[in-house]
C-alpha atoms as a PDB file:
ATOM      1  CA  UNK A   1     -42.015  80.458   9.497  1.00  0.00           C
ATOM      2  CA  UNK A   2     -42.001  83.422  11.397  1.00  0.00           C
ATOM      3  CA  UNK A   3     -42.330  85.683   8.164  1.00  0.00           C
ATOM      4  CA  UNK A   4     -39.325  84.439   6.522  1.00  0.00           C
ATOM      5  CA  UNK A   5     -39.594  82.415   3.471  1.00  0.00           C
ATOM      6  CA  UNK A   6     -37.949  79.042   3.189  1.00  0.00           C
ATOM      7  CA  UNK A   7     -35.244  80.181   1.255  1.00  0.00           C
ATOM      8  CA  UNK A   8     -34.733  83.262   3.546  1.00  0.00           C
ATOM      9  CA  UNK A   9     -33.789  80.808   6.322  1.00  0.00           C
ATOM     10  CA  UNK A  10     -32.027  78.384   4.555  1.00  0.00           C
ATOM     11  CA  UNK A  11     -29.683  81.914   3.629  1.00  0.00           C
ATOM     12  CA  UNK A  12     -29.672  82.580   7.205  1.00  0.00           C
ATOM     13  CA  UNK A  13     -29.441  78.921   8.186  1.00  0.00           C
ATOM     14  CA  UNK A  14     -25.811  79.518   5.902  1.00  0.00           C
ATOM     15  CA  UNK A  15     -24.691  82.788   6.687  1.00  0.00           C
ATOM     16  CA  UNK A  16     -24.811  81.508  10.376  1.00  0.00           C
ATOM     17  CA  UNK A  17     -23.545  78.107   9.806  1.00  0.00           C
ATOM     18  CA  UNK A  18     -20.666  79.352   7.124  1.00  0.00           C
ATOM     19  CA  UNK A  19     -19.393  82.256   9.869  1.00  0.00           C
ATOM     20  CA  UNK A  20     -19.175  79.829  12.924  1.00  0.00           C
ATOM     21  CA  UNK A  21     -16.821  77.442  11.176  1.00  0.00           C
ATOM     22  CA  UNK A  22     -14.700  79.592   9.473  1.00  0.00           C
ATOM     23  CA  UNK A  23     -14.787  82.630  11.902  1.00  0.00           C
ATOM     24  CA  UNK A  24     -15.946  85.321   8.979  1.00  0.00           C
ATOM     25  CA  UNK A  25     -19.166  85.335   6.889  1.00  0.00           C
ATOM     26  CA  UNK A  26     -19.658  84.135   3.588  1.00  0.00           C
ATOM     27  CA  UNK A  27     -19.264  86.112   0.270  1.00  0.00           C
ATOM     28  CA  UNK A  28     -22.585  86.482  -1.891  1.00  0.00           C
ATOM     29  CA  UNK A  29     -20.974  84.319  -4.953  1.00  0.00           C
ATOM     30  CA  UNK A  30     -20.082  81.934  -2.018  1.00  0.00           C
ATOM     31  CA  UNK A  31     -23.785  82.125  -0.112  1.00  0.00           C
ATOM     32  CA  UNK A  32     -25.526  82.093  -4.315  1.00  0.00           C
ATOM     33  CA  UNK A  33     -23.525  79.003  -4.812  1.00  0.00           C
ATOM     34  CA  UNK A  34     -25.042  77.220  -1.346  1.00  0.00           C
ATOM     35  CA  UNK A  35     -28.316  78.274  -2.693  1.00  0.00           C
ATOM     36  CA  UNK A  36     -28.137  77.194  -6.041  1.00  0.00           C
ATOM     37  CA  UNK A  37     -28.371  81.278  -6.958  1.00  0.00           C
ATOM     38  CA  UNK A  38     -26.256  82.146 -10.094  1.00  0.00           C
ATOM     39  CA  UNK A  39     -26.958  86.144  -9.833  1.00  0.00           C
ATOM     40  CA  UNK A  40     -25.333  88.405  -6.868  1.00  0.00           C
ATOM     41  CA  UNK A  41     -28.062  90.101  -7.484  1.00  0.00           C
ATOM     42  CA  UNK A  42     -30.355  87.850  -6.422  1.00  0.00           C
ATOM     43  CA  UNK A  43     -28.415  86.709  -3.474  1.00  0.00           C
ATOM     44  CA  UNK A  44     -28.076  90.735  -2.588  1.00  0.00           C
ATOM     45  CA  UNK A  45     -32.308  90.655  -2.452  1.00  0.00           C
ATOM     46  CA  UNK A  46     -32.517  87.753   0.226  1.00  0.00           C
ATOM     47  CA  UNK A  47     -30.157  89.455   2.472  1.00  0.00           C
ATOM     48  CA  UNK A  48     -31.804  93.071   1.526  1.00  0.00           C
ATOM     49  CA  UNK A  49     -34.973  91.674   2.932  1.00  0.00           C
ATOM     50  CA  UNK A  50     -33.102  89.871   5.951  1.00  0.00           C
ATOM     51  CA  UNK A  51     -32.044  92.728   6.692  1.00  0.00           C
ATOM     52  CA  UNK A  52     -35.175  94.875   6.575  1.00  0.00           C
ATOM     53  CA  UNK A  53     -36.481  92.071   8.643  1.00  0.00           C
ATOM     54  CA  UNK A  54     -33.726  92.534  11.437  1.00  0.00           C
ATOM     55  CA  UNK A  55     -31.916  89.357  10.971  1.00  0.00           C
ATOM     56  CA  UNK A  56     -28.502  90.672  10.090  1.00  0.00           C
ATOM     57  CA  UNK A  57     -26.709  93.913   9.227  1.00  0.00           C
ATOM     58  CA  UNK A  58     -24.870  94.533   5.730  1.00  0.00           C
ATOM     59  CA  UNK A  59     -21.958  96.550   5.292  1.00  0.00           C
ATOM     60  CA  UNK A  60     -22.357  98.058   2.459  1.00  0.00           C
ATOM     61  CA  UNK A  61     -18.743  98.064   0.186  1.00  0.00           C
ATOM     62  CA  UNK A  62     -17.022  95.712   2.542  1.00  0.00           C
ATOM     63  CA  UNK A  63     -16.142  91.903   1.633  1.00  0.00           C
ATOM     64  CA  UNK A  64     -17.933  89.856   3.620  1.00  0.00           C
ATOM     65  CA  UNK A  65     -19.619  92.203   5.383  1.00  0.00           C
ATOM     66  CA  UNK A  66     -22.623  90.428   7.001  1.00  0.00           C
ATOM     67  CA  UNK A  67     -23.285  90.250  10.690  1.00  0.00           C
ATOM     68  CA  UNK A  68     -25.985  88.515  11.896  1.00  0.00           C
ATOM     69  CA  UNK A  69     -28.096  90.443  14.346  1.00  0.00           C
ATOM     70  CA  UNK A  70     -29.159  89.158  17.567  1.00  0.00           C
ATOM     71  CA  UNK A  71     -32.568  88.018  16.789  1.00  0.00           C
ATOM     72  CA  UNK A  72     -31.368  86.502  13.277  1.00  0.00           C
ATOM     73  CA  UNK A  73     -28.875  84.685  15.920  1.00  0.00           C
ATOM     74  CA  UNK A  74     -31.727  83.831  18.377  1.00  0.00           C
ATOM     75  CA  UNK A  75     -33.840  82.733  15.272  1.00  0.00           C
ATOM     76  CA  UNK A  76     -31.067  80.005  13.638  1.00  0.00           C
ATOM     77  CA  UNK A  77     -30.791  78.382  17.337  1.00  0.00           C
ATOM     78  CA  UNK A  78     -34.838  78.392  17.688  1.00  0.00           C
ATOM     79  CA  UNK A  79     -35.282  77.008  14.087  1.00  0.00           C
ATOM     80  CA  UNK A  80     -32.428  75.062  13.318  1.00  0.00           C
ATOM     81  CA  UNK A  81     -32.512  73.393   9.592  1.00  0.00           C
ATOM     82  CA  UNK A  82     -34.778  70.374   8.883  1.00  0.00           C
ATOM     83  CA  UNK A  83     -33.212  67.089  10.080  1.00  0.00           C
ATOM     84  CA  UNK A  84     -31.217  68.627  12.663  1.00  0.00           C
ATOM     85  CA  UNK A  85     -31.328  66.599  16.081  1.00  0.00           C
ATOM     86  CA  UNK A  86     -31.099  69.601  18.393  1.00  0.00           C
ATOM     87  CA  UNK A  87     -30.113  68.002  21.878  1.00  0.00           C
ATOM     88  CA  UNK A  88     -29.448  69.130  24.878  1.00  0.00           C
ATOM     89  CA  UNK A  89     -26.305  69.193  26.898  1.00  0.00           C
ATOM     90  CA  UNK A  90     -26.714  66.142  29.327  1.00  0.00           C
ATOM     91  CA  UNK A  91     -26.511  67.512  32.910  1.00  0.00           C
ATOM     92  CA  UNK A  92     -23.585  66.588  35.160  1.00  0.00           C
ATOM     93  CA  UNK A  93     -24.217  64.059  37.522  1.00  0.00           C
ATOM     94  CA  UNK A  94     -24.491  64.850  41.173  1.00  0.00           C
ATOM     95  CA  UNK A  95     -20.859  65.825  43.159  1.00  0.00           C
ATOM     96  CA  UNK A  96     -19.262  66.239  39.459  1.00  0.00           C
ATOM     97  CA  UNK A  97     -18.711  69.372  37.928  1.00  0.00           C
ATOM     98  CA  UNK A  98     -19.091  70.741  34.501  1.00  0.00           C
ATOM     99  CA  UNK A  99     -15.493  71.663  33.110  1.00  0.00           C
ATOM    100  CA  UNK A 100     -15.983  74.148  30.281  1.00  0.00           C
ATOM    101  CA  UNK A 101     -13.159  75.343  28.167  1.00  0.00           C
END
């Protein structure tokens, strides 16, 4: 997949997932306990090699201090987890407009 292991993108899949619903990212105890990961260590190796792979940025002594990067953004949308239905929007039909907001 794209040279990320399975469990690299199901940690993306949740970093991604966890920050759009609550509008801030995940802590690592909160991201090990998704994954069924006891050590913050081991979470803290996933998203070192994430990161070395360009899929999101760690602030190093912040809280919650992942940002996902563009292509790990890009990547999430193009792969989305197994057994998601990704549909499209339905198009408007003619002489109606799309109301967004």
């Amino acid at each position: 997949m794209i040279g990320l292991t399975d469990r690299q993108a199901q940690a993306l899949r949740f970093v991604a997932a966890y920050t759009d619903e609550q509008g801030y990212p995940p802590t690592l105890r909160e991201i090990g306990d998704h994954l069924g990961i006891r050590s913050t260590n081991g979470v803290g190796e996933h998203l070192g090699r994430l990161e070395v792979k360009g899929m999101l940025k760690i602030k190093p002594v912040i809280s919650r201090g992942i940002v996902l990067t563009p292509l790990g953004r890009a990547f999430v949308e193009k792969y989305p987890a197994p057994g998601v239905v990704v549909r499209p929007e339905p198009e408007p039909e003619p002489g109606r407009f799309r109301v967004e907001g």
